[in-house]
C-alpha atoms as a PDB file:
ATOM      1  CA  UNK A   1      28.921 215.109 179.292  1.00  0.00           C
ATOM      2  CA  UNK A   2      31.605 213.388 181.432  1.00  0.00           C
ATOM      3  CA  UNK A   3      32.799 214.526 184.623  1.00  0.00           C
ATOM      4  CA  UNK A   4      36.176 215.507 182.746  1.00  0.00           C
ATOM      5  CA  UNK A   5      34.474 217.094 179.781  1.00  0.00           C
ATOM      6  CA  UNK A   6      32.797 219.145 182.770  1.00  0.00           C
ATOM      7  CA  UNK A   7      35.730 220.340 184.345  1.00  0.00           C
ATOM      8  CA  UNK A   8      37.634 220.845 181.193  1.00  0.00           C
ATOM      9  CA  UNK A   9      35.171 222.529 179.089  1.00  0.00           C
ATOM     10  CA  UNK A  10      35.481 226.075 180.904  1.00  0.00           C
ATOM     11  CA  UNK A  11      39.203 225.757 180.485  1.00  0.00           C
ATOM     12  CA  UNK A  12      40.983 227.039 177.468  1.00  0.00           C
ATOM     13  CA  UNK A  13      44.761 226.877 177.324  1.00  0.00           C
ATOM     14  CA  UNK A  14      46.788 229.797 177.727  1.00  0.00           C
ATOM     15  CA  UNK A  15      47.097 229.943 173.743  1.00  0.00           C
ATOM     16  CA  UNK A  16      43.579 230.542 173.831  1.00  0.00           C
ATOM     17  CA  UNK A  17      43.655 233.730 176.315  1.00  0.00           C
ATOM     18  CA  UNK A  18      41.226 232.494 178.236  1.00  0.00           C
ATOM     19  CA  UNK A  19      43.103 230.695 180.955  1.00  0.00           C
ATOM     20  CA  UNK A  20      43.026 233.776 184.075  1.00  0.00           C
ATOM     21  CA  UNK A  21      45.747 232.651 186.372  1.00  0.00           C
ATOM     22  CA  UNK A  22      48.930 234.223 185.331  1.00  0.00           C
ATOM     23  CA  UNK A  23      52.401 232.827 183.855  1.00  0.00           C
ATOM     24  CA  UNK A  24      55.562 233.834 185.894  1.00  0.00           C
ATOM     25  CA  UNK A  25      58.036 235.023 183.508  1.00  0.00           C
ATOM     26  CA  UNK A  26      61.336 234.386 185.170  1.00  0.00           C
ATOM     27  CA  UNK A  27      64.794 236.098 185.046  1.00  0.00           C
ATOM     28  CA  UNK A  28      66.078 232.624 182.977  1.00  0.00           C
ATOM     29  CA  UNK A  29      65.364 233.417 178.849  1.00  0.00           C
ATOM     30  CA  UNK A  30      62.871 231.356 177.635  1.00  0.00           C
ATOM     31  CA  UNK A  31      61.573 229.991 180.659  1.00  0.00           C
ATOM     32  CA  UNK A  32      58.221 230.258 181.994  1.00  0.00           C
ATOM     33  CA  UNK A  33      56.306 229.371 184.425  1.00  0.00           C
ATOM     34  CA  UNK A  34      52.327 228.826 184.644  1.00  0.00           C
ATOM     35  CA  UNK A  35      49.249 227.178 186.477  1.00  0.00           C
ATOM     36  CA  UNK A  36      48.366 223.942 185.415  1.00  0.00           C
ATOM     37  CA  UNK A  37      44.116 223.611 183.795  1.00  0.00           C
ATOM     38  CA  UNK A  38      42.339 220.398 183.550  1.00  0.00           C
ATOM     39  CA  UNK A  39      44.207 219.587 180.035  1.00  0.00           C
ATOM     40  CA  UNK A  40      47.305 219.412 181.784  1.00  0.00           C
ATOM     41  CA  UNK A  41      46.427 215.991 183.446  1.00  0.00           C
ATOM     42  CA  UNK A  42      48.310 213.750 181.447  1.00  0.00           C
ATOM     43  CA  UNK A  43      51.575 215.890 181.548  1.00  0.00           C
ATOM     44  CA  UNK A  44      51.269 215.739 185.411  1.00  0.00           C
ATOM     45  CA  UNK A  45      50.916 212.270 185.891  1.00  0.00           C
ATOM     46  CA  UNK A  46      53.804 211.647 183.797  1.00  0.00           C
ATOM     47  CA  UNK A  47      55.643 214.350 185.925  1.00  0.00           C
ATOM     48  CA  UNK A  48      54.778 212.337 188.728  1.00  0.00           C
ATOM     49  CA  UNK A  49      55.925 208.796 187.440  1.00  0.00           C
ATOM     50  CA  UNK A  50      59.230 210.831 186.060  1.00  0.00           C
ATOM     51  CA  UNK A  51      59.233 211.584 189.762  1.00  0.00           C
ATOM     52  CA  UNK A  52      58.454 208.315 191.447  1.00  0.00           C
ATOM     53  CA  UNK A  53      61.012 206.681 188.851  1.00  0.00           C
ATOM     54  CA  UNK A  54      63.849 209.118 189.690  1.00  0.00           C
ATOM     55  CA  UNK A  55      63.077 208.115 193.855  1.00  0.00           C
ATOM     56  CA  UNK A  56      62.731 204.562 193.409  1.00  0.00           C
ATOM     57  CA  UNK A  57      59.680 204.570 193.893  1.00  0.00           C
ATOM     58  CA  UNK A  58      57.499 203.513 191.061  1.00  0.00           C
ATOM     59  CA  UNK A  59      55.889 200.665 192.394  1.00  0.00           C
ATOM     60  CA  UNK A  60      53.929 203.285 194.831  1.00  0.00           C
ATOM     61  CA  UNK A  61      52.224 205.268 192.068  1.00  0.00           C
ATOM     62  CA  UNK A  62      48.619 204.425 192.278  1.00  0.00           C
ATOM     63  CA  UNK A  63      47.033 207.670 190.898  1.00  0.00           C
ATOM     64  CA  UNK A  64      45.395 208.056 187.754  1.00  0.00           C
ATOM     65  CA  UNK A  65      44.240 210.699 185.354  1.00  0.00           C
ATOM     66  CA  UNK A  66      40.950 210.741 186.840  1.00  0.00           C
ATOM     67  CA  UNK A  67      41.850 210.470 190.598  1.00  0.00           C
ATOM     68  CA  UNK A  68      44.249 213.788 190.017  1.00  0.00           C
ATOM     69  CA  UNK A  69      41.510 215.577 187.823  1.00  0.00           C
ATOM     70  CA  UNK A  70      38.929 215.358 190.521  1.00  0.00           C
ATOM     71  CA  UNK A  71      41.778 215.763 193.522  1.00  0.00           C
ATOM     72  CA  UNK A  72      43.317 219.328 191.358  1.00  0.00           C
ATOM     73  CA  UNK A  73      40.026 220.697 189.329  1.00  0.00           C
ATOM     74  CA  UNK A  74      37.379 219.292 191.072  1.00  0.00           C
ATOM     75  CA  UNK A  75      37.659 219.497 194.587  1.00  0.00           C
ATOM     76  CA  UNK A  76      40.863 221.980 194.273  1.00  0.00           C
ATOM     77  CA  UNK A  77      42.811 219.935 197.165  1.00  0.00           C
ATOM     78  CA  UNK A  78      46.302 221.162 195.744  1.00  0.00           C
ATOM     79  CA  UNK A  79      47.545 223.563 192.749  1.00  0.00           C
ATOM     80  CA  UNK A  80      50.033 222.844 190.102  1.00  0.00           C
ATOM     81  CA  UNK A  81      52.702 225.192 188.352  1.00  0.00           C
ATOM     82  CA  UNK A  82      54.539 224.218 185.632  1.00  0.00           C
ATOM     83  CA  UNK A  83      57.871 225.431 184.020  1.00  0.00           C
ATOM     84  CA  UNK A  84      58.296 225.594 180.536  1.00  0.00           C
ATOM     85  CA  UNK A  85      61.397 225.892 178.673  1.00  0.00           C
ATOM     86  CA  UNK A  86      60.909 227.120 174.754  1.00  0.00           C
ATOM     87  CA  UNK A  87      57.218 226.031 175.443  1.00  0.00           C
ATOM     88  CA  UNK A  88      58.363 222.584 176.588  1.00  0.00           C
ATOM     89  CA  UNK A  89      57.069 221.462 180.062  1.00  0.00           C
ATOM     90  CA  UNK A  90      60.081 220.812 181.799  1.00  0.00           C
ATOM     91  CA  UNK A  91      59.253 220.674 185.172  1.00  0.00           C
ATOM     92  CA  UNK A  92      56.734 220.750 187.481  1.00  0.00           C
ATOM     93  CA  UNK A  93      55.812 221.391 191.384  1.00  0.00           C
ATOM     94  CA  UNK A  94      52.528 220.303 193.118  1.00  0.00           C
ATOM     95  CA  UNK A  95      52.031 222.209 196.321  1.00  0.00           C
ATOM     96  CA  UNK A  96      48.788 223.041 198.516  1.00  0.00           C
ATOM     97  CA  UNK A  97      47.785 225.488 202.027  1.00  0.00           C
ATOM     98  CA  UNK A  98      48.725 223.713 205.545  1.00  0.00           C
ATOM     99  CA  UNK A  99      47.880 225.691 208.131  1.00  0.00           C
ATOM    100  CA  UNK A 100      50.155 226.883 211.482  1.00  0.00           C
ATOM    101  CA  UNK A 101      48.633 227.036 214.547  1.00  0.00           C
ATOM    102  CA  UNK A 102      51.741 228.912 216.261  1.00  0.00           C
ATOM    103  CA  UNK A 103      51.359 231.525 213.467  1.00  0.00           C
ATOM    104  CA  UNK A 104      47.216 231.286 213.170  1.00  0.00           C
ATOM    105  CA  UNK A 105      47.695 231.316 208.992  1.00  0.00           C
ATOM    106  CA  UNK A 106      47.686 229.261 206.259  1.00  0.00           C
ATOM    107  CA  UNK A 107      51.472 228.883 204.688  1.00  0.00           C
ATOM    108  CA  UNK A 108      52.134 226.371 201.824  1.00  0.00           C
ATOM    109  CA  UNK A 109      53.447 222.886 201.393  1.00  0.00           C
ATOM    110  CA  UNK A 110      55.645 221.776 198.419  1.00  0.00           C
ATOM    111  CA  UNK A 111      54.280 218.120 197.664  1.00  0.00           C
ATOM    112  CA  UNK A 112      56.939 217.442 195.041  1.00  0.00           C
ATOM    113  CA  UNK A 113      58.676 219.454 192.739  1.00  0.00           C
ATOM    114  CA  UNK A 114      60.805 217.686 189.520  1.00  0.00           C
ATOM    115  CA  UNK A 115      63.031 219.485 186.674  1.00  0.00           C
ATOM    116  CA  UNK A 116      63.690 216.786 183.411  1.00  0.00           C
ATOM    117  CA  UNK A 117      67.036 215.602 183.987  1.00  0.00           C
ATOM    118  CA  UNK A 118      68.084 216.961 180.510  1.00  0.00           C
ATOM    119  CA  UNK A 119      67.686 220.659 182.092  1.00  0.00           C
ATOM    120  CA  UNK A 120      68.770 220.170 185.669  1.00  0.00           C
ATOM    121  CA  UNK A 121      71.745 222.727 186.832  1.00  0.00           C
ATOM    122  CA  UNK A 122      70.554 225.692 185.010  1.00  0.00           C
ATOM    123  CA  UNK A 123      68.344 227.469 187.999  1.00  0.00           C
ATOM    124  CA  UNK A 124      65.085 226.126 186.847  1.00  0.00           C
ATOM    125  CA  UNK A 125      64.616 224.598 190.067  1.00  0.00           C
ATOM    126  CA  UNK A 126      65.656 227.399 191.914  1.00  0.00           C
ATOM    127  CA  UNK A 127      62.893 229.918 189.469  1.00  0.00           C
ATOM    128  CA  UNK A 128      60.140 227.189 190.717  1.00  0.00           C
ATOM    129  CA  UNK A 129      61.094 227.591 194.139  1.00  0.00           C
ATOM    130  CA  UNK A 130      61.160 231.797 193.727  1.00  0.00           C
ATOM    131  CA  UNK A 131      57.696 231.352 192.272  1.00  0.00           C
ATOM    132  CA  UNK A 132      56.347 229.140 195.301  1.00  0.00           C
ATOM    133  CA  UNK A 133      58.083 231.765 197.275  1.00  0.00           C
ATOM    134  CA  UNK A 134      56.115 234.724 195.566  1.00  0.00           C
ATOM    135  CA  UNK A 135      52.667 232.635 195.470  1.00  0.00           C
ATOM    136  CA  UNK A 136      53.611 232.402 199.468  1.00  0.00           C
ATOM    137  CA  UNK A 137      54.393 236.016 199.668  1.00  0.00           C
ATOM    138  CA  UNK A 138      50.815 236.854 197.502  1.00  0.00           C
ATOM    139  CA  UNK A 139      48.826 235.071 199.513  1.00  0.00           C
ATOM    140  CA  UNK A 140      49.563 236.157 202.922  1.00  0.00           C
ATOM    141  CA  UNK A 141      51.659 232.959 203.598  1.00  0.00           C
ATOM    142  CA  UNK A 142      55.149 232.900 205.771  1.00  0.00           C
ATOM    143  CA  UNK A 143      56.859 229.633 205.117  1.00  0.00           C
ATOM    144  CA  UNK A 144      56.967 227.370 202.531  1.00  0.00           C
ATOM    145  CA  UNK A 145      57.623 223.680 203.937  1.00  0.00           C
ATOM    146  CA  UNK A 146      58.697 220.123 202.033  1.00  0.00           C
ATOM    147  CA  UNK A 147      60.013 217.172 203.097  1.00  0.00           C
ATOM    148  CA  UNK A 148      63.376 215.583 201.176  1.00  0.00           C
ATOM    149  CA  UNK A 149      64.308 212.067 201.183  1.00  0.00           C
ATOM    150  CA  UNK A 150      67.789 211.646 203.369  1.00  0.00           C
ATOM    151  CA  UNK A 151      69.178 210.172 200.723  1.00  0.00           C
ATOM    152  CA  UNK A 152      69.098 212.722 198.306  1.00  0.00           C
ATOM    153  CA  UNK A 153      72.201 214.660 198.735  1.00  0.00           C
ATOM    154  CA  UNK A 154      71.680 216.333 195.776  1.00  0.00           C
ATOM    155  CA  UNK A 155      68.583 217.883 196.412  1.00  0.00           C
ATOM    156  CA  UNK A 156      69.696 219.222 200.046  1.00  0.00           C
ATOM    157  CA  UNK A 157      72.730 220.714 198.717  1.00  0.00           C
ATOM    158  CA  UNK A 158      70.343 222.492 196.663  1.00  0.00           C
ATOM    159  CA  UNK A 159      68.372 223.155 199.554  1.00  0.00           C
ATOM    160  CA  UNK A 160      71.099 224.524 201.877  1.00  0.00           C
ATOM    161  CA  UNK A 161      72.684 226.697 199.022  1.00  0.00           C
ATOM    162  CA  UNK A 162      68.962 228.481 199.219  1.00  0.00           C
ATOM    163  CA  UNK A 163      69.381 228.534 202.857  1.00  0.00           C
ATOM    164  CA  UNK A 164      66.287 226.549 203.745  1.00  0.00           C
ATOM    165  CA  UNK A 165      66.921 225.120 207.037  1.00  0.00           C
ATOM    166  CA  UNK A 166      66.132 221.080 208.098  1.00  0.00           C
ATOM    167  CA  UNK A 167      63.952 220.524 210.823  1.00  0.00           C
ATOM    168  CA  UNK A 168      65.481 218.192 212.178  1.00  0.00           C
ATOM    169  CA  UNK A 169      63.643 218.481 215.619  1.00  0.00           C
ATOM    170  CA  UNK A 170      60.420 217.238 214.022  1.00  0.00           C
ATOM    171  CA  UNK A 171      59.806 213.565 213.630  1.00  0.00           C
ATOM    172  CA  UNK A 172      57.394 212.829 210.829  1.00  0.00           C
ATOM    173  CA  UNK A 173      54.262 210.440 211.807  1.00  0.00           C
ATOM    174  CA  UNK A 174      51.926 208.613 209.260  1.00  0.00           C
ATOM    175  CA  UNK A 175      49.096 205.960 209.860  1.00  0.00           C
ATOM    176  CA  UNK A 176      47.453 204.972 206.101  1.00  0.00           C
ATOM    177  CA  UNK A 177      45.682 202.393 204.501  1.00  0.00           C
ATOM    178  CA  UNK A 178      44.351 199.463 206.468  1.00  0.00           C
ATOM    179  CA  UNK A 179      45.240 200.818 209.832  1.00  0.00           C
ATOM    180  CA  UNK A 180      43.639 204.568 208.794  1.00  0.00           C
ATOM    181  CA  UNK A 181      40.515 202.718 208.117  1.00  0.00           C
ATOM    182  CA  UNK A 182      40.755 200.596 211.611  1.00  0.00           C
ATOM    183  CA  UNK A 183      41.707 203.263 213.374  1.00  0.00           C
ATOM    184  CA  UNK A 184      38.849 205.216 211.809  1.00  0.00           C
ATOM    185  CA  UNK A 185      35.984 202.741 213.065  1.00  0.00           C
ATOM    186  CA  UNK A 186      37.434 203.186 216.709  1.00  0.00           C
ATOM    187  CA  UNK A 187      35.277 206.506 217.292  1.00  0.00           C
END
């Protein structure tokens, strides 16, 4: 048996009842909102180039099917919900636990988060952000944090309109790839 037959094989799909994380029914008719399994893999990666392609970034997608199923179901380094409209995955948000030392708790990060065009500017977007907010709330978290491109005005007009605030007194740092390794081999 492969690794992904592994990790798949105690997963059934909601529509077999055995899936035990719960859907988020949400105050929008028809849609839903649930944690992703193992067979969802596919759906997310496309979510993610639907993403990357939307930013501009394509070229910078290097994960694959298998990278994300060991990353998600595997080694459980983030959690996925995804929104369904009529049973159609519309939209997605990958998010995972940072931790505050100021606070001593673990709150949550929003990776990325993506609504299909087709379905934008009828609150689903705002129903995946309540449902980060209540996974927050259920897990003892008290912030929710992300990170939005400066370019896209669209998104922090959504932002502001939920009264998140910028923090614009933080400067974000990263060292990766060839210089992560160096800097690795200097201890």
């Amino acid at each position: 048996m492969t690794e992904r037959e592994e990790v798949c094989e105690g997963e059934v799909n909601h529509a077999g009842g055995q899936y035990v994380k719960e859907a988020y029914h949400t105050c929008i008719p028809r849609f839903s909102i649930r944690f992703a399994h193992a067979g969802d893999i596919s759906l997310i990666l496309r979510f993610i180039e639907r993403l990357a392609e939307y930013e501009g970034l394509s070229e910078e997608v290097v994960a694959t099917e298998d990278v994300l199923l060991d990353s998600l179901f595997v080694k459980k380094q983030a959690e996925v919900i995804i929104g369904e409209l009529d049973g159609e995955p519309v939209a997605f948000a990958l998010f995972f636990h940072n931790f505050s030392t100021f606070l001593g708790k673990a709150n949550l990060y929003l990776e990325d988060l993506f609504v299909d065009e087709r379905c934008r500017g009828q609150g689903l977007g705002r129903s995946m952000f309540a449902c980060l907010a209540r996974i927050a709330v259920e897990r003892g978290c008290e912030r929710l944090d992300w990170w939005c491109l400066d370019w896209n005005t669209s998104s922090i007009e959504f932002y502001e309109r939920m009264e998140a605030r910028p923090m614009s007194d933080w400067t974000v740092y990263r060292i990766d790839g060839h210089r992560l390794f160096e800097l690795s081999g200097t201890l």
